[in-house]
N, C-alpha and C. Protein backbone atom coordinates (compact mmCIF):
# COMPACT_ATOMS: atom_id res chain seq x y z
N UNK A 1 0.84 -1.17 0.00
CA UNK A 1 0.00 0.00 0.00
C UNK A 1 0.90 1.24 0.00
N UNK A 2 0.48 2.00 -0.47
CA UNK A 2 1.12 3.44 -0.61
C UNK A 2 0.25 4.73 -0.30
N UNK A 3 1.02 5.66 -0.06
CA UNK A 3 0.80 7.24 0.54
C UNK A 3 -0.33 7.53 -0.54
N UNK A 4 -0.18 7.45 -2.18
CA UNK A 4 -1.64 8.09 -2.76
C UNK A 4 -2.90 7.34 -2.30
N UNK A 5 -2.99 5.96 -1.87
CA UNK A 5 -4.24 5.56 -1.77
C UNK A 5 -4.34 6.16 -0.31
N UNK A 6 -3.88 6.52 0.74
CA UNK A 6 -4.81 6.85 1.78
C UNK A 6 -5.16 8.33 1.49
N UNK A 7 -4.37 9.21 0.53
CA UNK A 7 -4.77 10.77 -0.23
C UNK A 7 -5.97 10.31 -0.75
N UNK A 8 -6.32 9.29 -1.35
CA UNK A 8 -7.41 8.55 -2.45
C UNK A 8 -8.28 9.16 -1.75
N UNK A 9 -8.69 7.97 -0.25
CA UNK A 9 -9.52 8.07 0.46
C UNK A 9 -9.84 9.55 1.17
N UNK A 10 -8.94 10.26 1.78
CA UNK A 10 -8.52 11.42 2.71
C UNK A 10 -9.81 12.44 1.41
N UNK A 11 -9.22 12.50 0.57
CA UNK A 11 -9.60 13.94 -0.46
C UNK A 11 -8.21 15.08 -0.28
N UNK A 12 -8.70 15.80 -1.00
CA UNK A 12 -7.76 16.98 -1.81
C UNK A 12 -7.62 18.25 -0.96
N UNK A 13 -8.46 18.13 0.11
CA UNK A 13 -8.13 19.82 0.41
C UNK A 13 -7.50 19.65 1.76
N UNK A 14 -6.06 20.76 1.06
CA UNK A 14 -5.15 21.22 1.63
C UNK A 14 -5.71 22.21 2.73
N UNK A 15 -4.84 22.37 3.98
CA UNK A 15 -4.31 23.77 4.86
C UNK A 15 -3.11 24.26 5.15
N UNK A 16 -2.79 25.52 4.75
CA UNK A 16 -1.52 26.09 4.93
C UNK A 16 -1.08 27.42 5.35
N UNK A 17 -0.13 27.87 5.46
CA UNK A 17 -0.06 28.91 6.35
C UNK A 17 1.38 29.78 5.63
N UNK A 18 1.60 30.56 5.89
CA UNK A 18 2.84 31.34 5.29
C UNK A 18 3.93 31.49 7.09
N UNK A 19 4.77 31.90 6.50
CA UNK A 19 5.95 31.85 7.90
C UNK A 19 5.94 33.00 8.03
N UNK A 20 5.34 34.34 7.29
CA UNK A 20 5.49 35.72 7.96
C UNK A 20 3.91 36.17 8.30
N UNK A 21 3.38 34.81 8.83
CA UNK A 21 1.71 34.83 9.01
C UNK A 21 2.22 35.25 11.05
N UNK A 22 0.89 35.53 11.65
CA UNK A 22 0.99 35.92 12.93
C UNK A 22 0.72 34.62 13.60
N UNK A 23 1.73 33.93 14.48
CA UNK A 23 1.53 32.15 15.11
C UNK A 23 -0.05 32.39 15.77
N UNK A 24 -0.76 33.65 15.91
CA UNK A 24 -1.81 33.41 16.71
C UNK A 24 -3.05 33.37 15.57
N UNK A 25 -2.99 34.12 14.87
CA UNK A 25 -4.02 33.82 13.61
C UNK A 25 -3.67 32.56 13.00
N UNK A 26 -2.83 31.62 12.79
CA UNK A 26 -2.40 30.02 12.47
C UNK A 26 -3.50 29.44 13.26
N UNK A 27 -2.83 29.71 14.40
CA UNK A 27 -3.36 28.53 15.77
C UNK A 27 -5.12 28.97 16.08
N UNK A 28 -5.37 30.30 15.89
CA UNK A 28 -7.12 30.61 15.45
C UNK A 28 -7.48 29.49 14.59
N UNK A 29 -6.74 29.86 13.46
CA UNK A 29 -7.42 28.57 12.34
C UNK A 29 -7.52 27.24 12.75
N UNK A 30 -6.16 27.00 12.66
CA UNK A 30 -6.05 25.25 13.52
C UNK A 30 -7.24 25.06 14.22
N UNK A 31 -7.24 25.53 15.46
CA UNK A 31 -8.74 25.30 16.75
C UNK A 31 -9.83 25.62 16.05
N UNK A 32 -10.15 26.17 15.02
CA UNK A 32 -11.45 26.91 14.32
C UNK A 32 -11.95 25.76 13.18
N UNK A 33 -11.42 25.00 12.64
CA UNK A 33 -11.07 24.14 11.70
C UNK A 33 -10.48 22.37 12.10
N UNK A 34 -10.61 22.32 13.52
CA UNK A 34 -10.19 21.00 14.47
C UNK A 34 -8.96 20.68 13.73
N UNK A 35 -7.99 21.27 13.34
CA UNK A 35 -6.50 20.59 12.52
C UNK A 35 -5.71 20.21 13.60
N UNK A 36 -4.81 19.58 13.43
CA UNK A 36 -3.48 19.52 14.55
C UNK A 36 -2.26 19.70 13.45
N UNK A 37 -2.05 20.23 12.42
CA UNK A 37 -1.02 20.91 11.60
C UNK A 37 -1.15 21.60 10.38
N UNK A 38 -0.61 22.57 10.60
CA UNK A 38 -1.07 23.10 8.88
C UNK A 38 0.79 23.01 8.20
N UNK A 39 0.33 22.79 6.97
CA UNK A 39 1.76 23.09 5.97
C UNK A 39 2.19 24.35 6.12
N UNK A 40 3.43 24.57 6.08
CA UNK A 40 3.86 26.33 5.72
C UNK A 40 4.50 26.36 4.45
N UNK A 41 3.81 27.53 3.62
CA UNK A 41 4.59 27.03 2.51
C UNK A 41 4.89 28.63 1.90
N UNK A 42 5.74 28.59 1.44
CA UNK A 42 6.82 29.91 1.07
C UNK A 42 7.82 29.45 -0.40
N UNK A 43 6.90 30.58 -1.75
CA UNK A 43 7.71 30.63 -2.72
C UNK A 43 7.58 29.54 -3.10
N UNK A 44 6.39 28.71 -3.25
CA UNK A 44 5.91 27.91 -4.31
C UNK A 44 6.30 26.61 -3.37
N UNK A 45 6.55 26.16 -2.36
CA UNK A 45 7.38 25.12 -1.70
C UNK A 45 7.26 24.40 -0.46
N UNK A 46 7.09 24.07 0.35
CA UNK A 46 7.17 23.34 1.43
C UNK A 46 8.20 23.60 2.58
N UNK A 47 7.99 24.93 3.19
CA UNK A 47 8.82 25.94 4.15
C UNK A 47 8.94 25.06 5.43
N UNK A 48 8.06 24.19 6.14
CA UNK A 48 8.02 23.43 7.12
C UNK A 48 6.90 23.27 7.71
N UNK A 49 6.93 23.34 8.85
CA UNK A 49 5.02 22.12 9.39
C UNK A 49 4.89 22.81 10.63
N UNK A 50 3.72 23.58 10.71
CA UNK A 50 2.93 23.80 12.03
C UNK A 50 2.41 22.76 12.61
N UNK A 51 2.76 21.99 14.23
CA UNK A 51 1.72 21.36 14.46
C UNK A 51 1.47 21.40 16.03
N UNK A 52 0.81 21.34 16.17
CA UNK A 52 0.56 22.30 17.87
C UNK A 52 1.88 21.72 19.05
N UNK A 53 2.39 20.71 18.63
CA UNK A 53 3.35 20.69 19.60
C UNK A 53 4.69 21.31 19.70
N UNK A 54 4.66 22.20 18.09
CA UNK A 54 6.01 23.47 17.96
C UNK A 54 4.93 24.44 18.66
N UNK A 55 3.55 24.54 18.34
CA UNK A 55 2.97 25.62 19.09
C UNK A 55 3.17 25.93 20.73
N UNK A 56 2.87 24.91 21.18
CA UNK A 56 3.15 24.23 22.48
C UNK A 56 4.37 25.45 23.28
N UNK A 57 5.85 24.65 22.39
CA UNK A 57 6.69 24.66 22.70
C UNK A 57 7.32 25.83 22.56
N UNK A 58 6.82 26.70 21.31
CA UNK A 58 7.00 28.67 21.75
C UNK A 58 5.97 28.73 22.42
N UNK A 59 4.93 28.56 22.86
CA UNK A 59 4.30 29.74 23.76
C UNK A 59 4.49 28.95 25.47
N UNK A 60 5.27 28.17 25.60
CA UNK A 60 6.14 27.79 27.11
C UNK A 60 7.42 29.26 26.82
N UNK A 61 8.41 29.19 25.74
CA UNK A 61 9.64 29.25 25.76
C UNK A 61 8.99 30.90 26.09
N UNK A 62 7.51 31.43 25.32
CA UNK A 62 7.12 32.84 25.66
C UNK A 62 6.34 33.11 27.20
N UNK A 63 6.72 32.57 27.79
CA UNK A 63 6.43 32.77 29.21
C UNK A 63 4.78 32.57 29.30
N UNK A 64 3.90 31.45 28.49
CA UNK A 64 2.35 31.53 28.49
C UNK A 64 2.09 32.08 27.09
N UNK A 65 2.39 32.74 26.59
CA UNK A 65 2.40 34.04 25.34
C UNK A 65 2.32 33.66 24.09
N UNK A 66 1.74 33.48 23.30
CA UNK A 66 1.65 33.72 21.49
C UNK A 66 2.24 34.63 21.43
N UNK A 67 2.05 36.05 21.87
CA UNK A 67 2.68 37.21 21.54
C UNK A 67 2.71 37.59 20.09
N UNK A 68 3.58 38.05 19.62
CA UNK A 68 3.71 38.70 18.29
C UNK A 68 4.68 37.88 17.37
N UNK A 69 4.71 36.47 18.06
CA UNK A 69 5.68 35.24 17.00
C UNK A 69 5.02 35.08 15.93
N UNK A 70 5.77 34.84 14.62
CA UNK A 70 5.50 34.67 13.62
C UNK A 70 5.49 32.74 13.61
N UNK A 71 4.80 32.38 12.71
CA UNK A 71 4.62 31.20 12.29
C UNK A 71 6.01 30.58 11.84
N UNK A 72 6.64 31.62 11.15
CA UNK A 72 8.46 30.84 10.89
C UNK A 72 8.99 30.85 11.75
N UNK A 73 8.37 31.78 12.73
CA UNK A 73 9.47 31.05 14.33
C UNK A 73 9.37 30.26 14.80
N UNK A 74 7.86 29.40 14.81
CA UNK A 74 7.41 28.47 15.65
C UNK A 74 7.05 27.04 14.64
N UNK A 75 7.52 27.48 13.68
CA UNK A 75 7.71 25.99 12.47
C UNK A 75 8.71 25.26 12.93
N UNK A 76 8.47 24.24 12.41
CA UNK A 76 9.35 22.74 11.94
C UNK A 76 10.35 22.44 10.83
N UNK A 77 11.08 23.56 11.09
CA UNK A 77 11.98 23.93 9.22
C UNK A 77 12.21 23.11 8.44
N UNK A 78 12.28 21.37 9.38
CA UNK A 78 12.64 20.52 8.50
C UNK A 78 11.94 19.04 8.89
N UNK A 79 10.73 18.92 8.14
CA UNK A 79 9.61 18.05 8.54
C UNK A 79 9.78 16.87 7.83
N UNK A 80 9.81 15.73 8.00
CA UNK A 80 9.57 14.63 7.46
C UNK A 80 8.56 14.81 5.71
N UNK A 81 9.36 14.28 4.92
CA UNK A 81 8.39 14.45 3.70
C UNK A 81 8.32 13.03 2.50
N UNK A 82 7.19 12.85 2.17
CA UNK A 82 7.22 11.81 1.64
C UNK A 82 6.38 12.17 0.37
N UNK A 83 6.55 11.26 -0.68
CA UNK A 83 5.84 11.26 -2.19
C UNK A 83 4.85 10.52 -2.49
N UNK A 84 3.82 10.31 -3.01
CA UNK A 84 2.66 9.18 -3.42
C UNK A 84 3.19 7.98 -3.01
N UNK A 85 4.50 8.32 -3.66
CA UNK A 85 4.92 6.71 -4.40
C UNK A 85 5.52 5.87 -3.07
N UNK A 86 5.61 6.66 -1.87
CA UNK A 86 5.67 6.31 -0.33
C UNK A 86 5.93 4.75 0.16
N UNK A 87 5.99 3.97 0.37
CA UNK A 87 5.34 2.43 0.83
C UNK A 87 4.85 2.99 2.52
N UNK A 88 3.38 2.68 2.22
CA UNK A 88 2.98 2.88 4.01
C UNK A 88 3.75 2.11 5.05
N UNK A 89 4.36 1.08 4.44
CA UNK A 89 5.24 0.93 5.83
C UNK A 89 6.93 1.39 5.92
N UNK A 90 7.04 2.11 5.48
CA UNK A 90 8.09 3.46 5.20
C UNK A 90 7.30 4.26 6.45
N UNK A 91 6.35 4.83 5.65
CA UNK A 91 6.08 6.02 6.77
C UNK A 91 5.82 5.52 7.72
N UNK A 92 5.27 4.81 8.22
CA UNK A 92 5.00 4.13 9.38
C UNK A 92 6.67 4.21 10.42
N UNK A 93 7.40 3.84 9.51
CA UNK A 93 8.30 3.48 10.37
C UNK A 93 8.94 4.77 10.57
N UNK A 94 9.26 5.79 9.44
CA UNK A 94 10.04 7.31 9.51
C UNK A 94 9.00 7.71 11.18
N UNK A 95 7.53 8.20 11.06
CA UNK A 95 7.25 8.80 11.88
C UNK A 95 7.17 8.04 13.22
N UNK A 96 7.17 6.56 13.41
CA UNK A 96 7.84 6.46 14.49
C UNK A 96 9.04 6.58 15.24
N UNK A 97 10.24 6.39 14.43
CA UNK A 97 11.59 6.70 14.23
C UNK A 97 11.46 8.02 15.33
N UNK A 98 10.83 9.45 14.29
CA UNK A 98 11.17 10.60 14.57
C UNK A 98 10.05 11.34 15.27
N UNK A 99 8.84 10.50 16.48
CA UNK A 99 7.74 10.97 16.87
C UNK A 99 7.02 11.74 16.14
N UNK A 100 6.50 11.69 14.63
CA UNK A 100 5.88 12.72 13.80
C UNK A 100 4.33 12.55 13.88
N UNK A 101 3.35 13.07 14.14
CA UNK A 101 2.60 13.20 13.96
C UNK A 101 2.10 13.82 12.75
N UNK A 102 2.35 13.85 11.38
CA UNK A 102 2.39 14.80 10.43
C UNK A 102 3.27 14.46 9.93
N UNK A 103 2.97 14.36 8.21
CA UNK A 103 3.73 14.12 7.06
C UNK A 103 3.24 15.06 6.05
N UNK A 104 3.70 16.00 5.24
CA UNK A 104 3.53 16.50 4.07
C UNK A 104 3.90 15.67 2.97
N UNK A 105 3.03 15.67 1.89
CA UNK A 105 3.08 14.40 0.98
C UNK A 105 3.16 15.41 -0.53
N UNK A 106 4.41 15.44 -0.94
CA UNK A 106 4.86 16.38 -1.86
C UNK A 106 5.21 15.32 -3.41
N UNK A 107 5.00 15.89 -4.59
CA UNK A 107 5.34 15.70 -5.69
C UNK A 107 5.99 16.43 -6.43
N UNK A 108 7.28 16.24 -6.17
CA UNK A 108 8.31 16.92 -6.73
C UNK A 108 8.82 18.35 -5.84
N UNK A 109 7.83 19.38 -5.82
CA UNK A 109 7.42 20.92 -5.45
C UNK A 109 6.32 20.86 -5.16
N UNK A 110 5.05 20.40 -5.46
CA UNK A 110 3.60 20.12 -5.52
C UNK A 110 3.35 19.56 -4.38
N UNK A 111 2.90 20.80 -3.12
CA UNK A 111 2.19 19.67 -2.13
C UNK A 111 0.95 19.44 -2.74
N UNK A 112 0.85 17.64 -2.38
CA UNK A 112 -0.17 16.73 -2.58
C UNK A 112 -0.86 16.71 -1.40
N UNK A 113 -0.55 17.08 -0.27
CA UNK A 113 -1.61 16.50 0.81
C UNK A 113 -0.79 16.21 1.84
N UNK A 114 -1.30 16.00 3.58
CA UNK A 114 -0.58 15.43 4.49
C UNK A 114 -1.27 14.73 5.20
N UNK A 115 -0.37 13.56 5.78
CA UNK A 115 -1.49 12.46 5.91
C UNK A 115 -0.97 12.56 7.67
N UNK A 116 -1.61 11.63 8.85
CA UNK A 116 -1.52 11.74 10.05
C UNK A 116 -1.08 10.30 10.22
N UNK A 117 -0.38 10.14 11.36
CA UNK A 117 -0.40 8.86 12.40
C UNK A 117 -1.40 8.03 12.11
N UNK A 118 -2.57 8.71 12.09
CA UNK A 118 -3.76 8.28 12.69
C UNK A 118 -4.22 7.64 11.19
N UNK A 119 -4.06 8.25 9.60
CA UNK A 119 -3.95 8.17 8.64
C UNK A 119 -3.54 6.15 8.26
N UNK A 120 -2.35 6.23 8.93
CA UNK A 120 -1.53 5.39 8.75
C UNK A 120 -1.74 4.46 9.20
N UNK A 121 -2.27 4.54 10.70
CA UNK A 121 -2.98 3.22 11.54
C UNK A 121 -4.17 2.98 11.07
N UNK A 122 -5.01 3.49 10.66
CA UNK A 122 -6.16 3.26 10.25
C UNK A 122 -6.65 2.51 8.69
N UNK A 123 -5.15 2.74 7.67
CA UNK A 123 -5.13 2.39 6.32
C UNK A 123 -4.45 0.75 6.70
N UNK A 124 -3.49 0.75 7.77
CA UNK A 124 -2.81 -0.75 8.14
C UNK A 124 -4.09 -1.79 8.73
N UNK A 125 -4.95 -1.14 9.42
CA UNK A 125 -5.74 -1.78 10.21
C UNK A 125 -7.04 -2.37 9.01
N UNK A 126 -7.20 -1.37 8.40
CA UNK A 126 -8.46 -1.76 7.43
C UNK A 126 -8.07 -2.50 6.22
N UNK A 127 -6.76 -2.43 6.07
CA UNK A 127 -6.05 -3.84 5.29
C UNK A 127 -5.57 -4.86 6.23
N UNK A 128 -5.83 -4.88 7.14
CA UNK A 128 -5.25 -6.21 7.86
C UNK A 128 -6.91 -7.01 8.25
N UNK A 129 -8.11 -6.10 8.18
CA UNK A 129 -9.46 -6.49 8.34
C UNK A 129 -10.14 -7.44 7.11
N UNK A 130 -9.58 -6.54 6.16
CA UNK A 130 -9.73 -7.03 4.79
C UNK A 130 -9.35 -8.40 4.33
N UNK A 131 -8.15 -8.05 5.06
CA UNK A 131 -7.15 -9.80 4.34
C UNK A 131 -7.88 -10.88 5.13
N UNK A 132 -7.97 -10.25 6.42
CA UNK A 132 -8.79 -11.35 7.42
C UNK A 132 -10.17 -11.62 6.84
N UNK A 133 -10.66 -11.01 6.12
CA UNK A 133 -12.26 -11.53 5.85
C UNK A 133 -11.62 -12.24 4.37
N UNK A 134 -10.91 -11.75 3.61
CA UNK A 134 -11.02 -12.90 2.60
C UNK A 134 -10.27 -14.05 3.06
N UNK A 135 -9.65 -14.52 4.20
CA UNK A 135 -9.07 -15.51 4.46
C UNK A 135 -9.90 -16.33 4.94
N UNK A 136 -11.18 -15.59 5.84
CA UNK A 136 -12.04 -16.24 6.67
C UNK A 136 -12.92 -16.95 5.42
N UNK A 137 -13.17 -16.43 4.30
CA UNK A 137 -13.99 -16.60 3.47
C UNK A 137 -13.44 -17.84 2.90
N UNK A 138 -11.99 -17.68 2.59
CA UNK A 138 -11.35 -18.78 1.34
C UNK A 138 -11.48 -19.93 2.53
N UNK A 139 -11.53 -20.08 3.91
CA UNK A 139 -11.22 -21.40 4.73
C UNK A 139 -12.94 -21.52 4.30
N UNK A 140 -13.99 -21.28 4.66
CA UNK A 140 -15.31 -20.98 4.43
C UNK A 140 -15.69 -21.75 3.72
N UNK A 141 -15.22 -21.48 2.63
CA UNK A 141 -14.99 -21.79 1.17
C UNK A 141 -14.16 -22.82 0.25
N UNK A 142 -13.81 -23.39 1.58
CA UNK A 142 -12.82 -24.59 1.02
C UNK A 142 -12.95 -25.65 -0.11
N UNK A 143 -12.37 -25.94 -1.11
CA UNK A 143 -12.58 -26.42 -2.65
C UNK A 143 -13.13 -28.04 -2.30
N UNK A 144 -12.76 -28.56 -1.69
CA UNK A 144 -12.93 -30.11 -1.18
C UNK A 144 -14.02 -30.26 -0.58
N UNK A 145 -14.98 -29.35 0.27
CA UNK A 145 -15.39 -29.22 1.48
C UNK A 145 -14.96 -29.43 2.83
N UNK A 146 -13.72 -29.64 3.34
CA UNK A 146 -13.17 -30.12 4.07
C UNK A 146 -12.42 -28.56 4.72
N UNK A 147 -12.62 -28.31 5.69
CA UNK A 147 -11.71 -26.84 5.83
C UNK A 147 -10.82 -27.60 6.74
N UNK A 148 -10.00 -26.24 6.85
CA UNK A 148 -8.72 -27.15 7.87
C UNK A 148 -9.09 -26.76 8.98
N UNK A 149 -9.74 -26.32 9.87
CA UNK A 149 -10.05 -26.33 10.95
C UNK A 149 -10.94 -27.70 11.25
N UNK A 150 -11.67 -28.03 10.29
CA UNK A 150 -12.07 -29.79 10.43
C UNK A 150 -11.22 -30.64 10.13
N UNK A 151 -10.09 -30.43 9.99
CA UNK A 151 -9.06 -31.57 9.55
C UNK A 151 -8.70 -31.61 10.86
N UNK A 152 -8.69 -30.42 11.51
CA UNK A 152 -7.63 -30.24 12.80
C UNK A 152 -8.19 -31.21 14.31
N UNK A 153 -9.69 -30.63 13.76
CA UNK A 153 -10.73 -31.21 15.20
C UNK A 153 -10.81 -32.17 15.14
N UNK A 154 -10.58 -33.56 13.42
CA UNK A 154 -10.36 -34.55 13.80
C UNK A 154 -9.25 -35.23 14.20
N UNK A 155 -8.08 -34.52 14.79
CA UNK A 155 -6.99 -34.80 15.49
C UNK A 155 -6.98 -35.41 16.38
């Protein structure tokens, strides 16, 4: 499985933010819009990743305060990034590796979309449901009539 099919499912619309945006009008949106990251993107590109735990972490370092920080202060300059062509268990493993909650999913220059943790567990889980029902089906379904769980019980 790969990064475009859970975009497949997800849909197309992007959120993003500029780095000379105000971190408190970002984080309005974010809470206004239930996000936990927006893209920052600057000059056609993929500048780095808002996601409330850089938010978090300037408005401790500002004594309580948003204050008058800009969004490029309180970005992720250098975010985990991955392409369609992804293998989900790649990302799986990068954002555990590097605690990411958040992937920007770029083509070439072209953000495509960003997918979540949550993205990722949920695309592994509903293919591991899947395989299990056609497995349950093919024993079910056994060509002989004989399934192997009746081969077993007559042990």
């Amino acid at each position: 499985m790969k990064v475009s099919d859970i975009l497949r499912v997800k849909g197309n619309t992007l959120f993003t933010a500029q780095p000379d945006q105000p971190l408190a009008d970002a984080v309005g949106f974010m809470a206004e819009k239930d996000l936990g990251s927006l893209v920052v993107m600057d000059k056609g590109g993929v500048a780095g990743m808002l996601t409330f735990r850089e938010v978090i972490k300037k408005v401790v370092a500002n004594g309580g305060q948003v204050g008058s920080t800009s969004v490029g202060e309180a970005m992720d300059a250098q975010p985990l990034i991955c392409t369609p062509d992804t293998e989900i268990d790649d990302v799986r493993r990068m954002m555990l590796e590097s605690h990411a909650r958040y992937m920007p999913v770029t083509d070439g220059t072209t953000l495509m979309g960003v997918i979540s943790f949550y993205d990722v567990a949920k695309a592994v889980v509903d293919a591991q449901n899947f395989e299990n029902k056609m497995l349950k089906a093919y024993i079910r379904d056994w060509p002989d009539g004989s399934a192997p769980e009746a081969e077993e019980a007559k042990l």
